[in-house]
Protein backbone atom coordinates (compact mmCIF):
# COMPACT_ATOMS: atom_id res chain seq x y z
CA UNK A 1 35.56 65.83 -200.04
CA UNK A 2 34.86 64.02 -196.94
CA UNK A 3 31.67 63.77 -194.87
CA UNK A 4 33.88 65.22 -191.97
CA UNK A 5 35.11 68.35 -194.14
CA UNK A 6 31.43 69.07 -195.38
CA UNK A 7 30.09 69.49 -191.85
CA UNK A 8 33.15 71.20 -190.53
CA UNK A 9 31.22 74.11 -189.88
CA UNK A 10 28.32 72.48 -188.28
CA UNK A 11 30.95 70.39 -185.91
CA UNK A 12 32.75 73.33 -184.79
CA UNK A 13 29.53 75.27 -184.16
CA UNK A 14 28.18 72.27 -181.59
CA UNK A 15 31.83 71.66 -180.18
CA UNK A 16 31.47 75.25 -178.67
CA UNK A 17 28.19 74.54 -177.39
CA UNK A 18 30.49 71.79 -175.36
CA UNK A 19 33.48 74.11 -174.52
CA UNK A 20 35.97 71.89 -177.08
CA UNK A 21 37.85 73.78 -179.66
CA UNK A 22 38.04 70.36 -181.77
CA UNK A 23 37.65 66.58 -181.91
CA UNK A 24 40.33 64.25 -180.84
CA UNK A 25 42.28 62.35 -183.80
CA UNK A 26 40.24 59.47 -182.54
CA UNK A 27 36.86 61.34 -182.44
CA UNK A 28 37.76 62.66 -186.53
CA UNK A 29 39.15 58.98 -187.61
CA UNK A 30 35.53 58.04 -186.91
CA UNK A 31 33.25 60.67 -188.25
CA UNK A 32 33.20 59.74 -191.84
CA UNK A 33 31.90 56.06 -191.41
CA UNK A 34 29.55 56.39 -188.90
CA UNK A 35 28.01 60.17 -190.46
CA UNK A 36 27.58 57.74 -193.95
CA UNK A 37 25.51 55.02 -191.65
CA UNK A 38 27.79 52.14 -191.95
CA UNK A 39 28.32 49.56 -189.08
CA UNK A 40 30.52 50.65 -186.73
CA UNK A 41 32.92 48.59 -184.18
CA UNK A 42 34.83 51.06 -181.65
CA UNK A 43 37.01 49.97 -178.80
CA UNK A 44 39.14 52.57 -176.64
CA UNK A 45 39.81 52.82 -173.11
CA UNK A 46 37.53 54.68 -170.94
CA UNK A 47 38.19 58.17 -171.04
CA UNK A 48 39.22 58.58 -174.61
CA UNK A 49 35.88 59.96 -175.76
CA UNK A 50 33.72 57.15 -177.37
CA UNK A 51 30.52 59.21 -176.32
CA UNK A 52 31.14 62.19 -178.16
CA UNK A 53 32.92 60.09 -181.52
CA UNK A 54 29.56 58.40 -181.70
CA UNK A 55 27.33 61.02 -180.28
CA UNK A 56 27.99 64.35 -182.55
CA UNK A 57 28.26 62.32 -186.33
CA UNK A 58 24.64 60.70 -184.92
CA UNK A 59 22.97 63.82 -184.34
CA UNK A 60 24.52 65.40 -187.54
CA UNK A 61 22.62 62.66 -189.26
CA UNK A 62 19.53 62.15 -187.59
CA UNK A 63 18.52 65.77 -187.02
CA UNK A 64 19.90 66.45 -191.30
CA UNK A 65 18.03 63.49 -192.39
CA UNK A 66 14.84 63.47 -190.65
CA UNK A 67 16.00 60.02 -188.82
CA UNK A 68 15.29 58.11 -185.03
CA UNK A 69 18.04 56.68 -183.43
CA UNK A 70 18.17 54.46 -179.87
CA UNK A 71 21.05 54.21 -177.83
CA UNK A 72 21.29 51.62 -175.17
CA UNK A 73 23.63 51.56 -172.74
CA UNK A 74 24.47 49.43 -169.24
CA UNK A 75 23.79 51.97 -166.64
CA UNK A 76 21.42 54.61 -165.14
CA UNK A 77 24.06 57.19 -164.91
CA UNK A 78 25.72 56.75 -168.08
CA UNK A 79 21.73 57.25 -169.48
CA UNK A 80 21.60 60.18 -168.10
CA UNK A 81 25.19 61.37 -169.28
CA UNK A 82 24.72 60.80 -172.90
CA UNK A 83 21.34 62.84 -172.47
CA UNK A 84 23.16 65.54 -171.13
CA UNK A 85 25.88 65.58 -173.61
CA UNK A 86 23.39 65.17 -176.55
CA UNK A 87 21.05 68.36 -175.38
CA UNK A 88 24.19 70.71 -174.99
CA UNK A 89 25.19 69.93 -178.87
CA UNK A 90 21.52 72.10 -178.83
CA UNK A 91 20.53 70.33 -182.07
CA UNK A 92 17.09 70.57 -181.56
CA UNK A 93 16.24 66.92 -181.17
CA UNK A 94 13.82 65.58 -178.93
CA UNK A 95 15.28 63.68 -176.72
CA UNK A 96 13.89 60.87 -174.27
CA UNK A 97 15.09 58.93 -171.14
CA UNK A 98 14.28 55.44 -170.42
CA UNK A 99 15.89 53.69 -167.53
CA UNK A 100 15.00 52.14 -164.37
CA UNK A 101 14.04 54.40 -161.25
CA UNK A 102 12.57 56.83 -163.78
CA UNK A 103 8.73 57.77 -163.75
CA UNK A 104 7.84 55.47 -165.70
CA UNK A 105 4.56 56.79 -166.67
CA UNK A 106 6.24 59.94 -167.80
CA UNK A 107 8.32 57.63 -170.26
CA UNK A 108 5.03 55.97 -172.21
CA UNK A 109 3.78 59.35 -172.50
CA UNK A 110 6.91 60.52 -174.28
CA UNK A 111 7.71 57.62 -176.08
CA UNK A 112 4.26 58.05 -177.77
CA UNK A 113 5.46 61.65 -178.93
CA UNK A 114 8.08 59.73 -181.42
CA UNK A 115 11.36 61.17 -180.33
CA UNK A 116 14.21 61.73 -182.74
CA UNK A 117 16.50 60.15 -179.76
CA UNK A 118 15.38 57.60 -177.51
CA UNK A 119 18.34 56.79 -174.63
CA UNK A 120 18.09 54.10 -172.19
CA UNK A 121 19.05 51.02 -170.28
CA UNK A 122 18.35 47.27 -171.59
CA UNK A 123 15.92 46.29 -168.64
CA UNK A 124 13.57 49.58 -169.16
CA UNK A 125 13.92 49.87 -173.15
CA UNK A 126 12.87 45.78 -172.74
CA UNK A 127 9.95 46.45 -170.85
CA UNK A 128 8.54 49.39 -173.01
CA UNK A 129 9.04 47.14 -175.87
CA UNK A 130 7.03 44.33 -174.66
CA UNK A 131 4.35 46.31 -173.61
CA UNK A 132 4.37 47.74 -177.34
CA UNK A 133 5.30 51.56 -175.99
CA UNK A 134 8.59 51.51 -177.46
CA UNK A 135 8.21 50.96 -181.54
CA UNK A 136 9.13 52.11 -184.92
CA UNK A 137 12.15 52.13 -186.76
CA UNK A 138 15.15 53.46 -185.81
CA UNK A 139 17.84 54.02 -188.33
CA UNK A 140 20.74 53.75 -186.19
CA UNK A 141 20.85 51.64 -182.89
CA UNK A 142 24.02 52.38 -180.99
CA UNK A 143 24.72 49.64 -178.29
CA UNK A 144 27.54 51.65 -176.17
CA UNK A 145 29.56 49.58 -173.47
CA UNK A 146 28.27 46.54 -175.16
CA UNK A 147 30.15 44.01 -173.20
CA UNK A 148 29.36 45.61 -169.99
CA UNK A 149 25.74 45.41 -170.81
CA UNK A 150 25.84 41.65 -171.02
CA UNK A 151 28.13 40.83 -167.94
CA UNK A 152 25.90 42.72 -165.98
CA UNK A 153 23.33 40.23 -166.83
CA UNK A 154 21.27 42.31 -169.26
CA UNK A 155 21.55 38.85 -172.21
CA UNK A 156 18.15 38.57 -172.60
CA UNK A 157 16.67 41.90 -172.71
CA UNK A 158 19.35 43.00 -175.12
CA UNK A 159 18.48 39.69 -177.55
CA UNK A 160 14.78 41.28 -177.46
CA UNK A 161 15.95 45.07 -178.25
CA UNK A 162 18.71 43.46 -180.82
CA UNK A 163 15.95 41.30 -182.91
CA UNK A 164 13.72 43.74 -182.53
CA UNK A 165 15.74 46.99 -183.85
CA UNK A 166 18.27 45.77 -186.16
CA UNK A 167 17.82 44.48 -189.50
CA UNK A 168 19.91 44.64 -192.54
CA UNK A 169 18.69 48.04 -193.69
CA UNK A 170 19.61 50.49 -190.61
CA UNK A 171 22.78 50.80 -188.71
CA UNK A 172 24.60 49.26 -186.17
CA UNK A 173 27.47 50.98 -183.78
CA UNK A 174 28.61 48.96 -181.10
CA UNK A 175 31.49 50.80 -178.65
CA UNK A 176 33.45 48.55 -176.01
CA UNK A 177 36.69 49.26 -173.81
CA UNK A 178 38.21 46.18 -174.47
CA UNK A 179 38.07 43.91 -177.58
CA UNK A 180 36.67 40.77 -177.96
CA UNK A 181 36.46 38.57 -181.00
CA UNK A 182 33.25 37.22 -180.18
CA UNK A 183 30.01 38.85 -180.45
CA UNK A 184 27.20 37.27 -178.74
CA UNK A 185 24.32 37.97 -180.35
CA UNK A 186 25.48 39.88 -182.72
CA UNK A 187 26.87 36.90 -184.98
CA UNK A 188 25.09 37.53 -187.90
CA UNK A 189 26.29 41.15 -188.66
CA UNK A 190 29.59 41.00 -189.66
CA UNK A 191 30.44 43.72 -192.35
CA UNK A 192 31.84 46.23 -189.54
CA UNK A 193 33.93 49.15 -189.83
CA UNK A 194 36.25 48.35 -187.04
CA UNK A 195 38.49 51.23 -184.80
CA UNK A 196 40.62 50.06 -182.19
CA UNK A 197 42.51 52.77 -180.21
CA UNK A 198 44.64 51.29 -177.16
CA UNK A 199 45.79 54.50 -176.18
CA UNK A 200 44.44 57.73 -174.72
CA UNK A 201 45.45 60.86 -176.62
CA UNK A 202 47.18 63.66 -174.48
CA UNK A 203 47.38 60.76 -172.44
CA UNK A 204 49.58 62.22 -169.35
CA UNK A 205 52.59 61.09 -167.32
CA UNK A 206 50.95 57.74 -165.14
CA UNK A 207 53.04 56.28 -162.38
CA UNK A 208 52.04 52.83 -160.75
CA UNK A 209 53.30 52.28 -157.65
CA UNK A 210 52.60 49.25 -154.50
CA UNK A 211 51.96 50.11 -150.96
CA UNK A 212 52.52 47.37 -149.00
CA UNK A 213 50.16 47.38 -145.26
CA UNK A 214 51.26 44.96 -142.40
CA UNK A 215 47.15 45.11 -141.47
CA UNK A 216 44.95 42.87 -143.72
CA UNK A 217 42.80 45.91 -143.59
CA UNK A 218 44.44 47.87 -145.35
CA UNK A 219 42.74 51.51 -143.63
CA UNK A 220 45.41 52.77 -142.06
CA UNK A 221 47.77 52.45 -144.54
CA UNK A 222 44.82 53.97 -147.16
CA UNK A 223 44.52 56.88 -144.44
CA UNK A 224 48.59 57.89 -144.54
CA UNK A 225 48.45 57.71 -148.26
CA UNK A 226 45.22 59.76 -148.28
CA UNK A 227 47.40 62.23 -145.89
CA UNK A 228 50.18 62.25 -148.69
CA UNK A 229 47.45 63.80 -151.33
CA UNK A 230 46.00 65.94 -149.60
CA UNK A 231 42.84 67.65 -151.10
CA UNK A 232 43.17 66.61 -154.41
CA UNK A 233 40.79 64.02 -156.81
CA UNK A 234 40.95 60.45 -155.59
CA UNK A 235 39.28 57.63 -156.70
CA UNK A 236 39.48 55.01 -153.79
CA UNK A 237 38.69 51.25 -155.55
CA UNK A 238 36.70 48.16 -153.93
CA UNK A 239 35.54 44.59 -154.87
CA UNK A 240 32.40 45.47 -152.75
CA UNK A 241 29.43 47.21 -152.13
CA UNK A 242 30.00 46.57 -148.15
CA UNK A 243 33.80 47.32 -148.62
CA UNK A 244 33.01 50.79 -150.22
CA UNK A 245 30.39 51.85 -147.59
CA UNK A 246 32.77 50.56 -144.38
CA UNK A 247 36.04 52.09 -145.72
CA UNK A 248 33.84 55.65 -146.70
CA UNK A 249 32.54 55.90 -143.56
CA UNK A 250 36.12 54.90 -141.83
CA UNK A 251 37.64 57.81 -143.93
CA UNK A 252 34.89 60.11 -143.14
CA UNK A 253 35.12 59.58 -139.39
CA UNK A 254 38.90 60.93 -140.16
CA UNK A 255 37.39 63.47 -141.38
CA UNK A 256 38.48 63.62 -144.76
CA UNK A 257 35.73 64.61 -147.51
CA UNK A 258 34.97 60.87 -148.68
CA UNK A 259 31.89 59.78 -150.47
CA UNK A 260 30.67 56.31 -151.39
CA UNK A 261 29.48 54.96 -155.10
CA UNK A 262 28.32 51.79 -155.77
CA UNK A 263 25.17 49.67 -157.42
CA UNK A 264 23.22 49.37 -154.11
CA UNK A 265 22.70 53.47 -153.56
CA UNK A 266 19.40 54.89 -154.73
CA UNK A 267 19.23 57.24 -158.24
CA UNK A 268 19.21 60.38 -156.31
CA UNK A 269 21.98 58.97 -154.08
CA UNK A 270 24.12 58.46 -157.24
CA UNK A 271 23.71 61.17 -158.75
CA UNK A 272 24.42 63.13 -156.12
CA UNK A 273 27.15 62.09 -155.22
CA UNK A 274 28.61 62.17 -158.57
CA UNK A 275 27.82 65.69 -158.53
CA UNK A 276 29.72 66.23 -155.18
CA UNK A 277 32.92 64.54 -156.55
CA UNK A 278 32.14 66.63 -159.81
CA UNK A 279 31.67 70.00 -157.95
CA UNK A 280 34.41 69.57 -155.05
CA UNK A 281 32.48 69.44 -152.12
CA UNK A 282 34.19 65.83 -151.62
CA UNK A 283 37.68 65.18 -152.83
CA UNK A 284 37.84 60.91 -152.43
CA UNK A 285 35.33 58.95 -154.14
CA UNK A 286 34.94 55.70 -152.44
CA UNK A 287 33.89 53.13 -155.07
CA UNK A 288 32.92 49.17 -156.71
CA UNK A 289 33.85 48.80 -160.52
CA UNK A 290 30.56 50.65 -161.63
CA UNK A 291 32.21 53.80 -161.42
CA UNK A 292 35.14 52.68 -163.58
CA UNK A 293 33.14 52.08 -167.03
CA UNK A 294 31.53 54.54 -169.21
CA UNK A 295 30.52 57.29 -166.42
CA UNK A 296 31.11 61.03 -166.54
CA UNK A 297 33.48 61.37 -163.43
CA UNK A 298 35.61 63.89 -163.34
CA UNK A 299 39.93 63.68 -164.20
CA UNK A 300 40.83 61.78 -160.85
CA UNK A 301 44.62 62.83 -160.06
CA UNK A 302 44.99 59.45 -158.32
CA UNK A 303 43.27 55.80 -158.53
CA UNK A 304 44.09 53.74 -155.37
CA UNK A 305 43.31 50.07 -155.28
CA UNK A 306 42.29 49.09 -151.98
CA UNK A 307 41.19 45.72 -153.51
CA UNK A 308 43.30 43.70 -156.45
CA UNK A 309 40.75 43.93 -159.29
CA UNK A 310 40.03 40.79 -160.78
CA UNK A 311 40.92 41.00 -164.12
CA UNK A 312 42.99 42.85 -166.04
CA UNK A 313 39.99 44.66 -167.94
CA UNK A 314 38.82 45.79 -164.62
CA UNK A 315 42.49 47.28 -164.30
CA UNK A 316 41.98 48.98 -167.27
CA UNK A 317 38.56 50.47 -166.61
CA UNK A 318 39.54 51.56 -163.42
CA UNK A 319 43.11 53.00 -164.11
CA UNK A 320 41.86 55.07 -167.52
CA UNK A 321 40.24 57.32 -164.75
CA UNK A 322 44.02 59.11 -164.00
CA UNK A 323 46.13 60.64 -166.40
CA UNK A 324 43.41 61.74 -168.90
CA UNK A 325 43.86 64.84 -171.49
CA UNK A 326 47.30 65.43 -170.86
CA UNK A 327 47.32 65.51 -166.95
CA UNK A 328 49.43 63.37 -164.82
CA UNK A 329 48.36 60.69 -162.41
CA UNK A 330 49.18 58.39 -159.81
CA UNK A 331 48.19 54.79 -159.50
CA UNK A 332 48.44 52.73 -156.09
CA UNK A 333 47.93 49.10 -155.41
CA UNK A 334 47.45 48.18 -151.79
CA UNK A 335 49.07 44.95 -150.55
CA UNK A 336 48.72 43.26 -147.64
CA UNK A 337 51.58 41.33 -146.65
CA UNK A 338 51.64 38.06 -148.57
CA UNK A 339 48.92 38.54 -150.35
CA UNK A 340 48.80 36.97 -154.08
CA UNK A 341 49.77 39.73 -156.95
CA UNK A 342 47.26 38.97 -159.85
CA UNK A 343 49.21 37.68 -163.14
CA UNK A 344 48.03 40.52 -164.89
CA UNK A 345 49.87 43.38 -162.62
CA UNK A 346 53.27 42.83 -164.92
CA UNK A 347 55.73 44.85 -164.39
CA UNK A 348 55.85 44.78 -160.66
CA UNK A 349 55.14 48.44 -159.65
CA UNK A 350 57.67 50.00 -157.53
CA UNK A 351 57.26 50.52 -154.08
CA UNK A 352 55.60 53.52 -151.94
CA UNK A 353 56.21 54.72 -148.57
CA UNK A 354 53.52 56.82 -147.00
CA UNK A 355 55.42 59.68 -144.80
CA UNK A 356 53.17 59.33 -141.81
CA UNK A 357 52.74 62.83 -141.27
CA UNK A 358 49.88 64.37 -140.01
CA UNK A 359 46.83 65.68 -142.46
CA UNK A 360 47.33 69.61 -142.69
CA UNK A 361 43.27 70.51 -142.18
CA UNK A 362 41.90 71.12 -145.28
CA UNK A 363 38.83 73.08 -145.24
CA UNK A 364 35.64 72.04 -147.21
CA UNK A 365 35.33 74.65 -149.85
CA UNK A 366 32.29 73.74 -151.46
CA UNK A 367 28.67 72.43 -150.38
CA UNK A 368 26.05 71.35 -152.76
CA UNK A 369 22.57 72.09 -152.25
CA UNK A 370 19.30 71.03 -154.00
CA UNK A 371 16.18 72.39 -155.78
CA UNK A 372 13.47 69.62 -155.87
CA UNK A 373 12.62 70.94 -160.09
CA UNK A 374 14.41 70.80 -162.81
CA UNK A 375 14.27 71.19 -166.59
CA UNK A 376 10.74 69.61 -167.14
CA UNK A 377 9.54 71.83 -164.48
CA UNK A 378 10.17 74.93 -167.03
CA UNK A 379 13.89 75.58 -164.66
CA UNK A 380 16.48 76.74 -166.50
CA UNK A 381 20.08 77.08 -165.14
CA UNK A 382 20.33 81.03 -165.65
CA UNK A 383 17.16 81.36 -163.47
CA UNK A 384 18.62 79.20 -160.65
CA UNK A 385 21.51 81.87 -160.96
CA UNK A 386 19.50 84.48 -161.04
CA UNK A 387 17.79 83.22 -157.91
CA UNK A 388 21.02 83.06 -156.23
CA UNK A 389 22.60 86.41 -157.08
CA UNK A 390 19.14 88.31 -156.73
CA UNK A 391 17.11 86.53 -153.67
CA UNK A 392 19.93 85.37 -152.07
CA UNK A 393 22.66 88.36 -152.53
CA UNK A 394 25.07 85.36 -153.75
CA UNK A 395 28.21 86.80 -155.63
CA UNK A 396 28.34 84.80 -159.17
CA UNK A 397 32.36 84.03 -158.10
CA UNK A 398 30.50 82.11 -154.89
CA UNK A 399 28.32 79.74 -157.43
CA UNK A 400 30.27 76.69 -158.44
CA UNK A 401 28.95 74.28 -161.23
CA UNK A 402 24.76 73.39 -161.74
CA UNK A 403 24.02 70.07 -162.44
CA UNK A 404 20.16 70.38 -163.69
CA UNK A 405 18.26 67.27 -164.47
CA UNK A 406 14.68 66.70 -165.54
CA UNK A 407 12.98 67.07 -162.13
CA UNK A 408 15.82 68.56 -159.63
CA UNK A 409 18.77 70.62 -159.84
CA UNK A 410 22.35 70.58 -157.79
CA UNK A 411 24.30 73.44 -157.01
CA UNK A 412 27.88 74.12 -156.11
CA UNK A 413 28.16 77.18 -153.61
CA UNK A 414 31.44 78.05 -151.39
CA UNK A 415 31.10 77.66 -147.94
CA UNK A 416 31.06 81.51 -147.43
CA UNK A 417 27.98 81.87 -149.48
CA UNK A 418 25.68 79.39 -147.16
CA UNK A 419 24.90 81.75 -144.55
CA UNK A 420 22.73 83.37 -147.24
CA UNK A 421 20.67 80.70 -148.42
CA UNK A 422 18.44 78.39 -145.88
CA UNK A 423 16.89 75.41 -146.03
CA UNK A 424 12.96 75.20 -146.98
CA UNK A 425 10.72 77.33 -149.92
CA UNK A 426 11.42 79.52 -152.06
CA UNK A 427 10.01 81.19 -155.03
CA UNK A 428 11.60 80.57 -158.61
CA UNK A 429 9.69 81.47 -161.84
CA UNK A 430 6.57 81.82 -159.46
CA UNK A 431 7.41 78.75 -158.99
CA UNK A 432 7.22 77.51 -155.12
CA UNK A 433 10.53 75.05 -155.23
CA UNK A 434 12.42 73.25 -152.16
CA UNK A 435 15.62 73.94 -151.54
CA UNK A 436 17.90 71.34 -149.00
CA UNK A 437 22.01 71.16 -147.99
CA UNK A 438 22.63 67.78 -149.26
């Protein structure tokens, strides 16, 4: 009998937890090899579900067999993701996060406690390490988005957490989006168990199309496609920090509900604006590559590529965001006139003509707000809702999605329900917390 049929129970009990009535055929293909402890090697295109393949046989294991594991991945958000994911399994582990623009402090403290699951970013983990907080022995070290980890210039903090954390004797499971023979660093280990899965299951009907704009800047063309949407999911693509914060603000002046992402916003920024995208209170998220690898965005009905990427794994990244779990989505490349197609874009997508007509209004539906406490403040999401429906005489049909994170919390509500919250303090819990429209 399989490792996978002996916990069948146990992985359908913590894929309710999630809301999933069962793992992909990638996500079972998996389970058996990395539940036994063997070296792993998975590569599949973003959005197929790497987080959970590795994630649920790893807390199986650990929290069965008394074990630590450390996770490392590229980004802040993705950090924080993972987290989330692994504390609604509700296994019971303690769980810690480790990444830059976190209270550091707070970390050392926890750290010291031993956690079963330590999750964090190269440049933090690094740190703790060399100032001996972060120790021990792990028996599995997972190094998700690998190659994004070292092209984002992380070499030589992951060469410390690699020599530090792997030996021989525990396990190793490494998760990319594209494959690569090489494996800096990594050279020595080569008895992997390798998965490669170029496909996305329930993978939907994708259409690529080119919109060509006689203006080499491209946002007036963007804003007539935009108009063509409508209110639905849009991921808006740039080569630049700059780029992404002059086209937002362009599209927001048009007043559609456009946010910007990129590397040079602060945590809070990030996250909440993730959350808005998440939630519905915007409907275009304007945004560099970092939003195409790894993260927890929401199904976007259409990618639009204001810029070219550069290479054809950036393509990749960025288009796995449509067309996910069965849906349909729409891909556009925006061309100026003349302009040099990259090699990569093969077959030439057809051609798109915006209509021109005007934007029918669409109303913002949603607003997020914030609480400035979270979970480590003793808040839990049912008594932010009771809050709402009891304080604030908010139906439970006006309350969209909660966000909660360690020391603040974001909430959905529909326009209709603001005029019976305000800004400023409030009790929760006995608990005097803030509460701002964000």
């Amino acid at each position: 009998m399989s490792y996978y049929d002996q916990q069948k129970n146990e992985i359908d009990r913590l894929l309710a937890k999630l809301g999933h009535s069962s793992l992909t055929a990638m996500q079972q293909k998996v389970f058996d090899p990395l539940f036994s402890g063997k070296d792993v090697w998975l590569t599949a295109p973003t959005g197929s579900g790497k987080t959970l393949a590795f994630l649920l046989p790893l807390v199986l294991r650990i929290s069965q067999q008394k074990l630590r594991a450390l996770i490392i991945v590229p980004t802040r958000e993705l950090a924080i993701q993972t987290a989330q994911v692994a504390r609604n399994l509700g296994s019971g582990l303690s769980v810690v996060l480790s990444y830059g623009g976190n209270n550091r402090h707070r970390e050392i403290l926890a750290l010291q406690r031993n956690p079963d699951l330590i999750i964090g970013t190269p440049g933090r983990l690094s740190d703790h390490h060399r100032n001996t907080a972060l120790n021990g022995v792990f028996a599995t070290v997972v190094l998700d988005e690998y190659d994004k980890s070292l092209e984002i210039g992380f070499k030589e903090e992951m060469k410390d957490l690699i020599d530090a954390f792997t030996s021989e004797q525990n396990q190793v499971v490494l998760t990319s989006a594209t494959k690569d023979s090489q494996l800096p660093l990594l050279e020595k280990r080569t008895d992997w168990e390798n998965f490669e899965f170029d496909t996305i299951e329930k993978r939907g009907r994708v259409k690529t199309w080119m919109v060509n704009s006689t203006s080499k800047d491209k946002l007036e063309i963007v804003s007539h496609l935009l108009n063509d949407i409508g209110g639905q999911k849009v991921i808006v693509f740039v080569n630049h920090k700059e780029s992404a914060d002059r086209v937002g603000e362009s599209l927001q002046r048009a007043h559609f509900n456009a946010a910007v992402f990129h590397g040079g916003l602060d945590q809070f920024e990030r996250e909440t604006v993730i959350s808005k995208f998440r939630n519905g209170t915007v409907n275009i998220l304007v945004a560099t590559d970092l939003a195409a690898r790894g993260l927890d965005i929401p199904l976007a009905r259409f990618v639009v590529h204001y810029h070219f990427p550069h290479k054809a794994e950036e393509m990749v990244h960025r288009n796995g965001r449509t067309g996910r779990m069965g849906s349909d989505g729409d891909i556009y490349f925006i061309r100026f006139e003349g302009e040099d197609l990259p090699g990569f874009l093969s077959p030439i997508p057809a051609e798109y003509f915006p209509t021109f007509e005007k934007k029918a209004e669409v109303p913002e539906s949603m607003t997020t707000w914030q609480i400035n406490k979270g979970r480590k403040d003793k808040i839990s999401k049912s008594d932010i809702v009771g809050f709402l429906t009891q304080s604030c005489q908010i139906e439970a049909g006006q309350i969209g999605s909660i966000d909660l994170g360690e020391h603040q919390a974001l909430i959905a509500l529909k326009e209709e329900a603001c005029t019976l919250i305000t800004e400023g303090n409030h009790k929760i819990k006995k608990l005097t917390v803030r509460i701002t429209k964000v």
